[in-house]
N, C-alpha and C. Protein backbone atom coordinates (compact mmCIF):
# COMPACT_ATOMS: atom_id res chain seq x y z
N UNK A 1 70.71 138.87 164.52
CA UNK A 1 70.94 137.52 165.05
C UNK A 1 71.56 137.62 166.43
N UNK A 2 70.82 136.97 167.59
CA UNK A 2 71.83 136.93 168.66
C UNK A 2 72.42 135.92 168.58
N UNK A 3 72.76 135.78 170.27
CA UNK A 3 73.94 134.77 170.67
C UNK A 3 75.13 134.21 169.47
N UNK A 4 75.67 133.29 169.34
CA UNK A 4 77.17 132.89 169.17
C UNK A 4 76.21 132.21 167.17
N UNK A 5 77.85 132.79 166.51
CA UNK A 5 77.74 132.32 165.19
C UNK A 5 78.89 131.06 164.61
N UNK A 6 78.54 130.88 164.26
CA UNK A 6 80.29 129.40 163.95
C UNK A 6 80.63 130.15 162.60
N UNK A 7 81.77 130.38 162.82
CA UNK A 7 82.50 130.87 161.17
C UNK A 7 83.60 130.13 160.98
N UNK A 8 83.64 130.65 159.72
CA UNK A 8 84.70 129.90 158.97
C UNK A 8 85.05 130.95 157.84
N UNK A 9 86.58 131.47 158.11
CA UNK A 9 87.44 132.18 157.18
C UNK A 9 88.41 131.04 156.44
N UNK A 10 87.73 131.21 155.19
CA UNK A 10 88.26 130.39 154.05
C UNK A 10 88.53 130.63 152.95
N UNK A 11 89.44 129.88 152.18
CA UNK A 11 89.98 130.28 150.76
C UNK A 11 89.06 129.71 149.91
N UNK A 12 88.47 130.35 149.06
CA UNK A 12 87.12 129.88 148.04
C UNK A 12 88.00 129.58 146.73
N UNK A 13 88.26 128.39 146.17
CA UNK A 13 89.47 128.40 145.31
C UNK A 13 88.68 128.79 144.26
N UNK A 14 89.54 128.54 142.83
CA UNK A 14 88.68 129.35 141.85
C UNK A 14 88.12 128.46 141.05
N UNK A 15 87.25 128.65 139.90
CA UNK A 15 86.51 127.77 139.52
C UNK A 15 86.85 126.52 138.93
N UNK A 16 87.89 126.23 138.47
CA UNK A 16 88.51 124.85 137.98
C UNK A 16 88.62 123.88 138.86
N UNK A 17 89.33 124.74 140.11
CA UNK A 17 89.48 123.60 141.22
C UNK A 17 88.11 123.39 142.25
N UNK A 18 87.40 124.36 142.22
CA UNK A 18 85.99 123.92 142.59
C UNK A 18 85.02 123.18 141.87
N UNK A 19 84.94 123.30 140.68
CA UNK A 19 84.48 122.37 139.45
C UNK A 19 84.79 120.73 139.78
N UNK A 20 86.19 120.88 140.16
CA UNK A 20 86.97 119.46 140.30
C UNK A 20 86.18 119.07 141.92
N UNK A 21 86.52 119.96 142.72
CA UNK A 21 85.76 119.23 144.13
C UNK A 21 84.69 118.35 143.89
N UNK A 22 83.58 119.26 143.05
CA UNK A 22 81.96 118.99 143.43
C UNK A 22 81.85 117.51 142.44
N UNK A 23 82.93 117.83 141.74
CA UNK A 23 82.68 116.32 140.90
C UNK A 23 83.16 115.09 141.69
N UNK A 24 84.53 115.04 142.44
CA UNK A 24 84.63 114.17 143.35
C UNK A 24 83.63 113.62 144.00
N UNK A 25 83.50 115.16 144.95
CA UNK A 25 82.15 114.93 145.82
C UNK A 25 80.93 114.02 144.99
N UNK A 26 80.61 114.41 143.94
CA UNK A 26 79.58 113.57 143.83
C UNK A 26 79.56 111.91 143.33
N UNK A 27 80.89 112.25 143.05
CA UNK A 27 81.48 110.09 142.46
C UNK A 27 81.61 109.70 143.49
N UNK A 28 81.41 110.26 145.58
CA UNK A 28 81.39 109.66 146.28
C UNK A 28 80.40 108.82 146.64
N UNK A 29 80.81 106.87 147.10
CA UNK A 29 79.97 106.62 147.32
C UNK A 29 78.12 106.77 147.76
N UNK A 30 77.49 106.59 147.46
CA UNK A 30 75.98 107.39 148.30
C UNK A 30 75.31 107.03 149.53
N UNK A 31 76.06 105.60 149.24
CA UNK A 31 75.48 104.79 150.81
C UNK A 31 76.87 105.33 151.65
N UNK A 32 77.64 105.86 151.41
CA UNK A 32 78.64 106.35 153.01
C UNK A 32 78.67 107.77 152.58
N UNK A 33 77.75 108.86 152.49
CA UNK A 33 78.13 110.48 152.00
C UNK A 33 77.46 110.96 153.46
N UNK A 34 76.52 110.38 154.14
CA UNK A 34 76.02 111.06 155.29
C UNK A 34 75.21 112.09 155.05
N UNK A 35 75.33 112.46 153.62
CA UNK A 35 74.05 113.37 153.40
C UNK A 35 75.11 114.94 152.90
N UNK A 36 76.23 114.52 152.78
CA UNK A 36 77.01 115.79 152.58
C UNK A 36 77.81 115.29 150.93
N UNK A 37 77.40 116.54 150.35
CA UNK A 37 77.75 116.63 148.94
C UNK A 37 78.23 118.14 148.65
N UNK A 38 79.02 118.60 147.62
CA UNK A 38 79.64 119.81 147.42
C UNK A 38 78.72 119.95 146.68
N UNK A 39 78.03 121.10 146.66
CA UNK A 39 77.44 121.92 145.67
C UNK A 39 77.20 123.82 145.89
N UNK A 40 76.36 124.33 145.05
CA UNK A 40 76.08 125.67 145.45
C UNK A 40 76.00 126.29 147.25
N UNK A 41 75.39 125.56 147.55
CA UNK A 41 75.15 125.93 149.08
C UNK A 41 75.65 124.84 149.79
N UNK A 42 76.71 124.09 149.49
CA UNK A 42 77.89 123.41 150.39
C UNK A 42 79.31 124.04 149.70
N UNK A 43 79.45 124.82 150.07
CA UNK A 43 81.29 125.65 149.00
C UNK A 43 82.16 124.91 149.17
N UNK A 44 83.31 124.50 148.12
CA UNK A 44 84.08 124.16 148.28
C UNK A 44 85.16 124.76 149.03
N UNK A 45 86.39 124.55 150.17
CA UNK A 45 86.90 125.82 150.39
C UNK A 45 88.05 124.75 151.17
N UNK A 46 89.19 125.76 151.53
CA UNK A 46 90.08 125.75 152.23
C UNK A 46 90.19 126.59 153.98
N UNK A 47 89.82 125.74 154.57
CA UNK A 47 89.76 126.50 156.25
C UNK A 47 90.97 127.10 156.40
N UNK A 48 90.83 128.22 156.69
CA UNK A 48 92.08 129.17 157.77
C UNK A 48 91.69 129.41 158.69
N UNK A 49 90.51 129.22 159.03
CA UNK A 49 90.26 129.52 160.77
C UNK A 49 88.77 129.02 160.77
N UNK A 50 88.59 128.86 161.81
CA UNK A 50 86.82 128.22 162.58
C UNK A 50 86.80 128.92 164.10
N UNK A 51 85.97 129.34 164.18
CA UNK A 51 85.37 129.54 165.87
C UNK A 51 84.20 129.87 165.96
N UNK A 52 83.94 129.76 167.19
CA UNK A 52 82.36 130.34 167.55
C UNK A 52 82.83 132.12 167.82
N UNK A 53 81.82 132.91 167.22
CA UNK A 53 82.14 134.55 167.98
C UNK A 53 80.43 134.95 168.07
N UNK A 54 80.48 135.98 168.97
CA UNK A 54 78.76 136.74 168.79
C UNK A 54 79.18 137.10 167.37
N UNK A 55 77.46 137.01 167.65
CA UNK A 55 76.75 137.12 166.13
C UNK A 55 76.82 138.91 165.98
N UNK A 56 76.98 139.79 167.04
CA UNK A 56 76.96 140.70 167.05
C UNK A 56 78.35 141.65 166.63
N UNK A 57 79.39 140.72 167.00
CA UNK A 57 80.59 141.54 166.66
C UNK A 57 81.24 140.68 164.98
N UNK A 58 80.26 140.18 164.12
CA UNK A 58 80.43 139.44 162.78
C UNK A 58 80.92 141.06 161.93
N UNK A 59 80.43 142.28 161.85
CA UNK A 59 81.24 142.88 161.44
C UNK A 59 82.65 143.74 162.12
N UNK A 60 83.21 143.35 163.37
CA UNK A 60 84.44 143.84 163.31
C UNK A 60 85.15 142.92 163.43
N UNK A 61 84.30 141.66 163.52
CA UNK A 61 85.35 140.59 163.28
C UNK A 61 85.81 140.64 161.38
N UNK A 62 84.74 141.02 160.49
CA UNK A 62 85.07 141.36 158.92
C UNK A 62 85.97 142.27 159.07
N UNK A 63 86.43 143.38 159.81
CA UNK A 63 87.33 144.42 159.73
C UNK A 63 88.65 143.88 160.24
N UNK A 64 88.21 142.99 161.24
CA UNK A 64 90.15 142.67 161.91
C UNK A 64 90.48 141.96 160.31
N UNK A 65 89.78 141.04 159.78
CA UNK A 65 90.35 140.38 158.28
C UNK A 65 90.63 140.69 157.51
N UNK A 66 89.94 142.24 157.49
CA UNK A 66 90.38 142.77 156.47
C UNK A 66 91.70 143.78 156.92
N UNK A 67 92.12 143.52 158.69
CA UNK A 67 93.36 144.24 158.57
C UNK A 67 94.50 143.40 157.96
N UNK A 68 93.99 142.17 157.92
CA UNK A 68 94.99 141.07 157.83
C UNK A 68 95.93 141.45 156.67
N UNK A 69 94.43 141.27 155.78
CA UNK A 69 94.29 141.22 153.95
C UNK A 69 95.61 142.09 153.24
N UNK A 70 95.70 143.17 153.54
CA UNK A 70 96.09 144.42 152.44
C UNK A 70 97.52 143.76 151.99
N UNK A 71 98.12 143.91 151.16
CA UNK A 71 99.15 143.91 150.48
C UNK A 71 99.76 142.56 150.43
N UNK A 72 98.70 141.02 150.64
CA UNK A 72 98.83 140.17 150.72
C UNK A 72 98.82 139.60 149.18
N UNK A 73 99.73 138.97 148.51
CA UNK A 73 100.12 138.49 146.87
C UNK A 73 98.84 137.61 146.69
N UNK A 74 98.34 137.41 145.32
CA UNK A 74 96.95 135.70 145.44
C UNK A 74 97.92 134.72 145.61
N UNK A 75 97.60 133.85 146.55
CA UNK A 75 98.06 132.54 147.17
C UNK A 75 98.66 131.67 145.99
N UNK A 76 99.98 131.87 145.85
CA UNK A 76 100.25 129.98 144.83
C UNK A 76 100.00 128.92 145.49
N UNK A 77 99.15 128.22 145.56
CA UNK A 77 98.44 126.36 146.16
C UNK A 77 99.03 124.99 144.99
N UNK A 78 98.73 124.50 145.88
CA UNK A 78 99.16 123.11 145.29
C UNK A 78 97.96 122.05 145.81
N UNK A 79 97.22 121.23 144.96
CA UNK A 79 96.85 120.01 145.47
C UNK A 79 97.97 118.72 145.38
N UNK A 80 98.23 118.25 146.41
CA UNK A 80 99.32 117.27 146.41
C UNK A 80 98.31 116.01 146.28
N UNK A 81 97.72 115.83 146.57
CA UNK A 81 96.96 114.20 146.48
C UNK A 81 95.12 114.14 147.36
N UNK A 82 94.80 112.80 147.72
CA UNK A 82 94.01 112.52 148.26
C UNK A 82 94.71 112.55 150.14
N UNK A 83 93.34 112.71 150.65
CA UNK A 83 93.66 112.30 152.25
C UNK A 83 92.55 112.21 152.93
N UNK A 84 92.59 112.35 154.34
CA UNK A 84 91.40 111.89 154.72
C UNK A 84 91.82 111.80 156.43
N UNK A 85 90.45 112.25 157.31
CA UNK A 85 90.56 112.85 158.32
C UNK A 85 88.85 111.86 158.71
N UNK A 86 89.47 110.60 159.77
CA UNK A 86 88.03 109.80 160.53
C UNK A 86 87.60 109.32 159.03
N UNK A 87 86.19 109.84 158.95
CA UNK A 87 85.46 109.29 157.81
C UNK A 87 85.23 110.48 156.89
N UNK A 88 86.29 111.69 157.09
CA UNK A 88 86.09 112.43 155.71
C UNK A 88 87.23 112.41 154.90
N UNK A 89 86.68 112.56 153.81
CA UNK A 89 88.20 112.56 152.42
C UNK A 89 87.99 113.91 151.68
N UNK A 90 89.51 113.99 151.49
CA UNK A 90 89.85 115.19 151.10
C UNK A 90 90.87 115.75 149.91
N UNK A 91 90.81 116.85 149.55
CA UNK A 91 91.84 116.87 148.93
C UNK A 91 92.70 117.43 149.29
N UNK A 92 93.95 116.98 149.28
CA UNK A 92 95.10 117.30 150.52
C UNK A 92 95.25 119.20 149.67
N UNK A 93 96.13 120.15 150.32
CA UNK A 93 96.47 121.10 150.14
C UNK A 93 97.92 121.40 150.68
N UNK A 94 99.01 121.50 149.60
CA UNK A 94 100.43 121.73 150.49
C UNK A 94 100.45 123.09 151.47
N UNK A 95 101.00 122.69 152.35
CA UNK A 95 100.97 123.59 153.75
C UNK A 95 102.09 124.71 153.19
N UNK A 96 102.09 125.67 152.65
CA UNK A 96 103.70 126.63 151.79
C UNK A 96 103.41 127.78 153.09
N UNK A 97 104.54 128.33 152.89
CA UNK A 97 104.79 129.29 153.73
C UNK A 97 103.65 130.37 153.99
N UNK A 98 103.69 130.93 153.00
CA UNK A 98 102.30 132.09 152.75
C UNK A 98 100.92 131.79 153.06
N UNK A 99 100.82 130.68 152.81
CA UNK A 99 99.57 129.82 153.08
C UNK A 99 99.45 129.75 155.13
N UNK A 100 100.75 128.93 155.94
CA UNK A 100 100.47 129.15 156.78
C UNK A 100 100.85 130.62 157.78
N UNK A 101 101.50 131.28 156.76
CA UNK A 101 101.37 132.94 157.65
C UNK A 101 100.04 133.42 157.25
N UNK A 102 99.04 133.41 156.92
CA UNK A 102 98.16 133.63 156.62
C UNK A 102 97.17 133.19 157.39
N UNK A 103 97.11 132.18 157.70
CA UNK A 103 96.30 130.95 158.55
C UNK A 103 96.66 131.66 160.12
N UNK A 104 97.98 132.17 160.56
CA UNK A 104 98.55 131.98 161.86
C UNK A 104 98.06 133.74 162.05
N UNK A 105 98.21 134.64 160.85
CA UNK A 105 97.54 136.09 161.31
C UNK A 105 96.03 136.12 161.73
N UNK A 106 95.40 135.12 160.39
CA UNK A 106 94.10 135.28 160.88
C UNK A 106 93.63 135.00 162.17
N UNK A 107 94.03 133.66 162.60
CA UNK A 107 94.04 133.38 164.18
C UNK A 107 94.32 134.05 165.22
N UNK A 108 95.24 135.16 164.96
CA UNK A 108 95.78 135.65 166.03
C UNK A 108 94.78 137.06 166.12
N UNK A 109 94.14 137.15 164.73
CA UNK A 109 93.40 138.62 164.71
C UNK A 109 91.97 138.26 165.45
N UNK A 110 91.87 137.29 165.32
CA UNK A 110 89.87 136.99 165.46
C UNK A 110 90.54 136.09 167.04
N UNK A 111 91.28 135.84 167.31
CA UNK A 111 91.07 135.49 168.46
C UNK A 111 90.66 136.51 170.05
N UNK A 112 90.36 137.49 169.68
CA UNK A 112 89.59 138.62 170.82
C UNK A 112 87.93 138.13 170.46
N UNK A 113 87.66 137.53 169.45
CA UNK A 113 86.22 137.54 169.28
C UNK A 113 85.84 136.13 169.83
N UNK A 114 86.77 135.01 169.74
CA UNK A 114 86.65 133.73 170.11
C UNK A 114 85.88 133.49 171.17
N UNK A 115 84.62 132.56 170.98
CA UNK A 115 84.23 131.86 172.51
C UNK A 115 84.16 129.92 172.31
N UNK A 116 83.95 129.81 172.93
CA UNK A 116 84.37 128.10 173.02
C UNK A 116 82.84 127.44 173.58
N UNK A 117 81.94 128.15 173.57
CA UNK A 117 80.35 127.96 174.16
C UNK A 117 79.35 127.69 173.07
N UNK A 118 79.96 127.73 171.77
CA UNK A 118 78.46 127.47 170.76
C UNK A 118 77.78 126.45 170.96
N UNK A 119 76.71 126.35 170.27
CA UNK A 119 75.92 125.16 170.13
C UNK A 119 75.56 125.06 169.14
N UNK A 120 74.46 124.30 168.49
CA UNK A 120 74.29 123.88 166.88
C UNK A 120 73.27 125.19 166.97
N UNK A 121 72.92 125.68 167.44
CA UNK A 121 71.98 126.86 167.12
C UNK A 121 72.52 128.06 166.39
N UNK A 122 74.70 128.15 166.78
CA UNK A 122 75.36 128.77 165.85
C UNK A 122 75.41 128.86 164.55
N UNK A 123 75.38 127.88 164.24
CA UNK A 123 75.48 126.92 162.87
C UNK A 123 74.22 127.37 161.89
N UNK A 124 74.19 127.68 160.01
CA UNK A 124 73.15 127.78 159.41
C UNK A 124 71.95 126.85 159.44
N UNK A 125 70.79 127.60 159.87
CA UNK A 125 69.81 126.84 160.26
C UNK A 125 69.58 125.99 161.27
N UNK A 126 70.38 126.35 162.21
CA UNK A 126 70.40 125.47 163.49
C UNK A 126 70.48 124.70 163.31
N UNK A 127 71.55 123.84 162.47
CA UNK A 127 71.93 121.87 162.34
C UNK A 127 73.09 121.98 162.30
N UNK A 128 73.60 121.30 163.03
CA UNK A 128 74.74 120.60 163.02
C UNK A 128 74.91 119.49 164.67
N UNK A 129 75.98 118.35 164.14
CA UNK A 129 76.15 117.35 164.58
C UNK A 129 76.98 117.62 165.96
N UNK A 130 77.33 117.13 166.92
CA UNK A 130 77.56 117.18 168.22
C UNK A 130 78.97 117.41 168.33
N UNK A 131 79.56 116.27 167.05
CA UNK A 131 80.67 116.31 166.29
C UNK A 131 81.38 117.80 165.65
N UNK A 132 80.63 118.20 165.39
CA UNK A 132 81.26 119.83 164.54
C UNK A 132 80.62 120.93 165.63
N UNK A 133 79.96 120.67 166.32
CA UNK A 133 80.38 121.85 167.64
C UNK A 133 81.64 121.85 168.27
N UNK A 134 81.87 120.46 168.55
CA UNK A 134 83.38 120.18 169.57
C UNK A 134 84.36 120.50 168.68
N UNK A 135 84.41 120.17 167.18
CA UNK A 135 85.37 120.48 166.43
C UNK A 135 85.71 121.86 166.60
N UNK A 136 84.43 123.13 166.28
CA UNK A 136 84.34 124.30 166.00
C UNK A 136 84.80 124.81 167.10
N UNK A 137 84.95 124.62 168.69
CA UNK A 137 85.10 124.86 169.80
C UNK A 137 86.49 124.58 169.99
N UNK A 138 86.97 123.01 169.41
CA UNK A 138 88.13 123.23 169.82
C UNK A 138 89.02 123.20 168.59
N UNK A 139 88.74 123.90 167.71
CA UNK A 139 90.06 124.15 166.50
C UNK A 139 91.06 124.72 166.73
N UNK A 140 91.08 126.03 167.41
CA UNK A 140 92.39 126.81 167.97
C UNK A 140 93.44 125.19 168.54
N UNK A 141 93.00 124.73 169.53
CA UNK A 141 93.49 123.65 170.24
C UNK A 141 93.99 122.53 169.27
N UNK A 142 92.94 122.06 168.99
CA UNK A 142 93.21 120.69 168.64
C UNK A 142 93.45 120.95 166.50
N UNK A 143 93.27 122.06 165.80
CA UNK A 143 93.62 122.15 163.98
C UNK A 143 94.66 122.98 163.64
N UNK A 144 94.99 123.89 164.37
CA UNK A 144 95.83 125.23 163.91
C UNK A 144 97.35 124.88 164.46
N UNK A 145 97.78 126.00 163.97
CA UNK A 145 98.93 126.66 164.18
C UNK A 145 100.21 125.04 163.59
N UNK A 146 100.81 124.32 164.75
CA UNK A 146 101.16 123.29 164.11
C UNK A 146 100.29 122.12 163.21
N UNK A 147 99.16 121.94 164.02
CA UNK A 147 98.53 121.04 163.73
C UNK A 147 97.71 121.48 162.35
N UNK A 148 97.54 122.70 161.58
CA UNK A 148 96.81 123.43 160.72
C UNK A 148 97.23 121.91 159.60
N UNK A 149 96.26 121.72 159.04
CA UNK A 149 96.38 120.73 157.76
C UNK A 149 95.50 121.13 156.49
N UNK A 150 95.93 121.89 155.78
CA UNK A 150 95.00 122.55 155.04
C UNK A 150 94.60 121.37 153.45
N UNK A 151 93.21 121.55 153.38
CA UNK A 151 93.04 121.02 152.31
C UNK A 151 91.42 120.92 151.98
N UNK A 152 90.81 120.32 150.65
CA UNK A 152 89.55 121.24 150.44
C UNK A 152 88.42 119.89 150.87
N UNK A 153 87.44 119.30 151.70
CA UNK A 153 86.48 118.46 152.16
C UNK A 153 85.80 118.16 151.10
N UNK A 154 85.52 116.74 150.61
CA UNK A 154 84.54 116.23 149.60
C UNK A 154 83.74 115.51 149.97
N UNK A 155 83.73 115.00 151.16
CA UNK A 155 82.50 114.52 151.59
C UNK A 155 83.29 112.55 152.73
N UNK A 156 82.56 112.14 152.55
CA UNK A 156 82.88 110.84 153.58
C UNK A 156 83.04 109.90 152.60
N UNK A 157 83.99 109.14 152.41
CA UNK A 157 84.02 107.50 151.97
C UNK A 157 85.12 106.76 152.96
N UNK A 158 84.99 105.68 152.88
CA UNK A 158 86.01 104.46 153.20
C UNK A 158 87.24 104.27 152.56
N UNK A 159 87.23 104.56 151.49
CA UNK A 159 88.26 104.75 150.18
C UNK A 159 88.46 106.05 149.80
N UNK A 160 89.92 106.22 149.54
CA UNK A 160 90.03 107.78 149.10
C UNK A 160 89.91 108.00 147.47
N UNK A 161 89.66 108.79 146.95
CA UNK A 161 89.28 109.42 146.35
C UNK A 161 90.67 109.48 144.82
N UNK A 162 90.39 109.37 143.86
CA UNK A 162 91.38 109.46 143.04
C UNK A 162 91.73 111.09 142.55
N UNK A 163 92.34 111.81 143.11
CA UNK A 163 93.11 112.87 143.21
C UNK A 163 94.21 113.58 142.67
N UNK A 164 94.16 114.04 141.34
CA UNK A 164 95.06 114.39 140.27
C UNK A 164 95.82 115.91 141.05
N UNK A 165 97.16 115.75 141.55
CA UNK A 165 97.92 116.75 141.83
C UNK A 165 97.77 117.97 140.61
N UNK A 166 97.75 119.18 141.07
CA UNK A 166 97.34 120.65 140.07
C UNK A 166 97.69 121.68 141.13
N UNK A 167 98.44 122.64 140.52
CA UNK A 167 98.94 124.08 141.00
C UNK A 167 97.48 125.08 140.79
N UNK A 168 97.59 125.91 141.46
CA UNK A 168 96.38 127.01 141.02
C UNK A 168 97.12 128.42 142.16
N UNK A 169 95.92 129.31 141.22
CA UNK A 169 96.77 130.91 142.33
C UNK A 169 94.60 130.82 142.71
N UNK A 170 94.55 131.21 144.41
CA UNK A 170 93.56 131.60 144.69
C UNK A 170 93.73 133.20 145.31
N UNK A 171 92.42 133.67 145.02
CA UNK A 171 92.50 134.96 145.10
C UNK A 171 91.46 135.63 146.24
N UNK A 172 90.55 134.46 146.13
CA UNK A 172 89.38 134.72 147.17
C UNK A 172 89.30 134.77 148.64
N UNK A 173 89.16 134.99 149.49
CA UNK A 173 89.01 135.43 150.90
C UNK A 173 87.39 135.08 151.28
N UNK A 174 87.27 134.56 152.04
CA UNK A 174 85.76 134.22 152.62
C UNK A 174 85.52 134.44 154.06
N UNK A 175 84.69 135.18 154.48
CA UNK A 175 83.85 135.22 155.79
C UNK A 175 82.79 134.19 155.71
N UNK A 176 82.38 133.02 156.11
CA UNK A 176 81.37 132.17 156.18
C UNK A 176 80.39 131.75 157.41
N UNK A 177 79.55 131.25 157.61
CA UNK A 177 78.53 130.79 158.30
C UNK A 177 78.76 128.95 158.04
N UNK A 178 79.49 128.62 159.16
CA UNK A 178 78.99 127.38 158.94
C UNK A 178 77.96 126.68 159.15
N UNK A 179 77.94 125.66 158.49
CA UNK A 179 76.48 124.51 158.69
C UNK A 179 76.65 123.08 158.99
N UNK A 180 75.92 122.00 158.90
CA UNK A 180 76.71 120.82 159.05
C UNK A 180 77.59 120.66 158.65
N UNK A 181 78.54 119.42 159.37
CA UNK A 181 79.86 119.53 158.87
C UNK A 181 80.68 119.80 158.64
N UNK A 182 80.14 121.11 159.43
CA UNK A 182 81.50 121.85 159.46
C UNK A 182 81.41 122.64 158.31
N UNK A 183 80.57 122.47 157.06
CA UNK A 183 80.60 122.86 155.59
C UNK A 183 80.30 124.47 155.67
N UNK A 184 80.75 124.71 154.54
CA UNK A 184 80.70 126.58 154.51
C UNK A 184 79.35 126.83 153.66
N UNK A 185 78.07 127.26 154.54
CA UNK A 185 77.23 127.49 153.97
C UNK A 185 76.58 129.15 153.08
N UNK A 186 76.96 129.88 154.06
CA UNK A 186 76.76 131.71 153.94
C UNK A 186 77.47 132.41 153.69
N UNK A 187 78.45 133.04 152.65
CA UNK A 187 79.42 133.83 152.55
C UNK A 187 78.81 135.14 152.96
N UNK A 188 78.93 136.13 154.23
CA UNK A 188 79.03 136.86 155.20
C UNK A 188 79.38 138.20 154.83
N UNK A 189 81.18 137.87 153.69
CA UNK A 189 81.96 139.23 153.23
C UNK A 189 83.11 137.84 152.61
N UNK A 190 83.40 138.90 151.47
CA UNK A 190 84.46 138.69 150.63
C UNK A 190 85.50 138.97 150.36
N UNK A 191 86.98 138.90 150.17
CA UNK A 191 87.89 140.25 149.30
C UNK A 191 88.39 139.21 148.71
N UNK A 192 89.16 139.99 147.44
CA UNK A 192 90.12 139.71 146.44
C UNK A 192 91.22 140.20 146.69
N UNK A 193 92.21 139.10 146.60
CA UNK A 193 93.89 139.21 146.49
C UNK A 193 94.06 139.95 145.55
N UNK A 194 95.19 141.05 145.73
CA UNK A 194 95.52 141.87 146.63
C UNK A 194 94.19 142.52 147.18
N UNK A 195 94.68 143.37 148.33
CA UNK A 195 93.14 144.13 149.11
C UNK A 195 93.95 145.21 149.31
N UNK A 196 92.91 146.64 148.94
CA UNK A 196 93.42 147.74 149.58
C UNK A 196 93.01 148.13 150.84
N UNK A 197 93.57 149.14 151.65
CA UNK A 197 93.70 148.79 153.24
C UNK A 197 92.07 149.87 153.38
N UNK A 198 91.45 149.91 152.83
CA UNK A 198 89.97 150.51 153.21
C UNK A 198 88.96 149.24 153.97
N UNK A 199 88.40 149.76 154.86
CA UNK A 199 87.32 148.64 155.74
C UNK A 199 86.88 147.87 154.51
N UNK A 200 86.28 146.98 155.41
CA UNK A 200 85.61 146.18 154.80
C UNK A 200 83.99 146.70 154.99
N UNK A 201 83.31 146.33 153.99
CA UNK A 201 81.97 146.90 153.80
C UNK A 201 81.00 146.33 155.04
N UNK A 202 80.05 146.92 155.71
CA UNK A 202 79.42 146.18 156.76
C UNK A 202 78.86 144.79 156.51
N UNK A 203 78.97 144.05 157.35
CA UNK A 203 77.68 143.16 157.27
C UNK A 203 76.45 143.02 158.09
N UNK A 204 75.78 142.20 157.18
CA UNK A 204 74.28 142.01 158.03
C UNK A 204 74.00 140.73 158.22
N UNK A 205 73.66 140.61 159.38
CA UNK A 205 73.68 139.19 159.52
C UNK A 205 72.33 138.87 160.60
């Protein structure tokens, strides 16, 4: 693959609380969803980082993550409620300590790969909205570090979403390919909480 890829390093929660997303997602209205629903090839997930990088350096950008990874505990999370960002709703995610040292390493590791030039041609299958380039371009800026608001995307309504607060431990680590919406379409590379400090396996992309 040449030129620039849009990723997204995310927490893939585990199956209860992804079970719970896709069902939201789908009790969302149909006349305001925009065409975005959680399922198999829309993941449910938690963003720790977005940027555009070459498509060419996608495996040492998998290796800086996995320098991140090693001796990192599985995440204790919290869903605190419903929320909602323009016209998407969400399920909020408490911001805990570990959660944003985690968020603030990854950023600081993949930021040598960062470019701010993608276009929707980054994106799976070349789609995405004009809207989630500028997002993807400017997340460092305008989502992270203070501004980081972590929590898992169910799709668009007017009304939020009825949102039962639940603890969970996630364990998963995601390298992704985004697609519209910003949504996590391609898992890239994986690890499991804890990680031992050996590379990460190549990818192909």
């Amino acid at each position: 693959m040449d030129g620039l890829i849009a990723i997204d390093v995310a927490i893939l929660p585990p199956p209860a609380v992804s079970d719970a997303a896709r069902a939201l997602s789908a009790g969302l209205p149909a006349g305001e969803s925009q065409g975005l629903r959680l399922d198999a090839s829309h993941l449910p997930h938690i963003t720790l980082t977005q940027q555009f990088i070459p498509a060419k350096d996608v495996p040492a950008a998998a290796v800086a993550i996995a320098g991140v990874l090693p001796q990192r505990a599985p995440l204790a999370l919290a869903i605190t409620g419903p929320g909602r960002g323009s016209s998407s709703v969400w399920m909020r995610v408490e911001r805990s300590p570990a959660l944003l040292d985690l968020h603030e390493a990854l950023m600081e590791a993949l930021e040598p790969f960062e470019r701010t030039t993608g276009t929707s041609s980054a994106f799976a299958g070349g789609e995405a909205r004009a809207g989630d380039v500028t997002w993807v371009a400017g997340f460092r800026r305008n989502s992270s570090f203070r501004s980081f608001t972590p929590h898992i995307t169910l799709g668009h309504a007017s009304t939020l979403p009825s949102v039962q607060p639940c603890a969970f431990t996630a364990t998963t680590i995601a390298l992704c390919q985004l697609g519209r919406f910003c949504s996590c379409r391609e898992v890239l590379a994986c690890w499991t909480l804890p990680v031992s400090r050996t590379p990460a396996d190549p990818v192909d992309v």
